[in-house]
Protein backbone atom coordinates (compact mmCIF):
# COMPACT_ATOMS: atom_id res chain seq x y z
CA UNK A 1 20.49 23.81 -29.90
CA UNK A 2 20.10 25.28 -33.74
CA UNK A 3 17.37 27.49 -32.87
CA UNK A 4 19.13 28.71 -29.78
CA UNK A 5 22.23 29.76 -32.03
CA UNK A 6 19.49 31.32 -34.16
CA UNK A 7 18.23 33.82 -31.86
CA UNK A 8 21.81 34.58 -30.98
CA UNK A 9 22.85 35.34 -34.19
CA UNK A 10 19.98 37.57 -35.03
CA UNK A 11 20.56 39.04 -31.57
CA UNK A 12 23.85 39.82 -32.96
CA UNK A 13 22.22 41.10 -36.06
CA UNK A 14 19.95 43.55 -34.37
CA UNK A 15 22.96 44.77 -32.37
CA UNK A 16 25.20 45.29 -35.48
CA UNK A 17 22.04 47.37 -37.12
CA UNK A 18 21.47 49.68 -33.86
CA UNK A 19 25.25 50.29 -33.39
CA UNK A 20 24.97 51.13 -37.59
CA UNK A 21 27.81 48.54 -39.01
CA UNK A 22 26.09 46.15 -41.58
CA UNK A 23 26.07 42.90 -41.38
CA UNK A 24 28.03 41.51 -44.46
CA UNK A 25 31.74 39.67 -45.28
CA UNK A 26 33.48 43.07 -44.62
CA UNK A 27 32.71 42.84 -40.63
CA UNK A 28 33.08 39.46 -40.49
CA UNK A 29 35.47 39.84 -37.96
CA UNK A 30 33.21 41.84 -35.91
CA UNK A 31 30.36 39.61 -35.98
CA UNK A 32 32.08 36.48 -35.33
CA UNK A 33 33.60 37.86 -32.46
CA UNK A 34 30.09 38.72 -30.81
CA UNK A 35 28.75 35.37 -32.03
CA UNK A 36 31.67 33.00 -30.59
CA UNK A 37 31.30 35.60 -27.43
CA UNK A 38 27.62 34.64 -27.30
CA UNK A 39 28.36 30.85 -27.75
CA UNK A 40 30.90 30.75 -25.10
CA UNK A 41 28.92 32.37 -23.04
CA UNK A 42 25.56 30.07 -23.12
CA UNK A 43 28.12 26.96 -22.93
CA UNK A 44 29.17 28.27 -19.30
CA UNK A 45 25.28 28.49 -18.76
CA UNK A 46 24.57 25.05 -19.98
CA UNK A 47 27.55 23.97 -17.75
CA UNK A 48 26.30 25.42 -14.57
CA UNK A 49 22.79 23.72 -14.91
CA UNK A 50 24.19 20.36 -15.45
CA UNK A 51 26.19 20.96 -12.50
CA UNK A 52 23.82 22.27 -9.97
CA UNK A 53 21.24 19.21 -11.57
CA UNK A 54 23.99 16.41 -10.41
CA UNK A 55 25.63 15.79 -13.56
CA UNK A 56 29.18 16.87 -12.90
CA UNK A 57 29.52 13.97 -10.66
């Protein structure tokens, strides 16, 4: 799961560069927001596989 988070983060990263706010502890904010966005949205994605494989039963 680290290297998944990984790619997300730098994801975020590349994002924060094209959109021109750098990435440091003054948009903090900003970036955890995206990140914990990011997150929630792969744990829905893990969910639905595990469901559709049998495992929510």
């Amino acid at each position: 799961m680290l290297p998944i988070l990984k790619k997300d983060l730098y994801e975020v990263k590349d994002a924060c560069i094209a959109k021109n706010i750098s990435f440091n502890i003054k948009n903090i904010k900003y970036i955890l927001l995206k990140f914990s966005s990011s997150i929630i949205k792969r744990v829905n994605q893990i969910e639905e596989a595990l469901i559709a494989k049998g495992y929510g039963q």
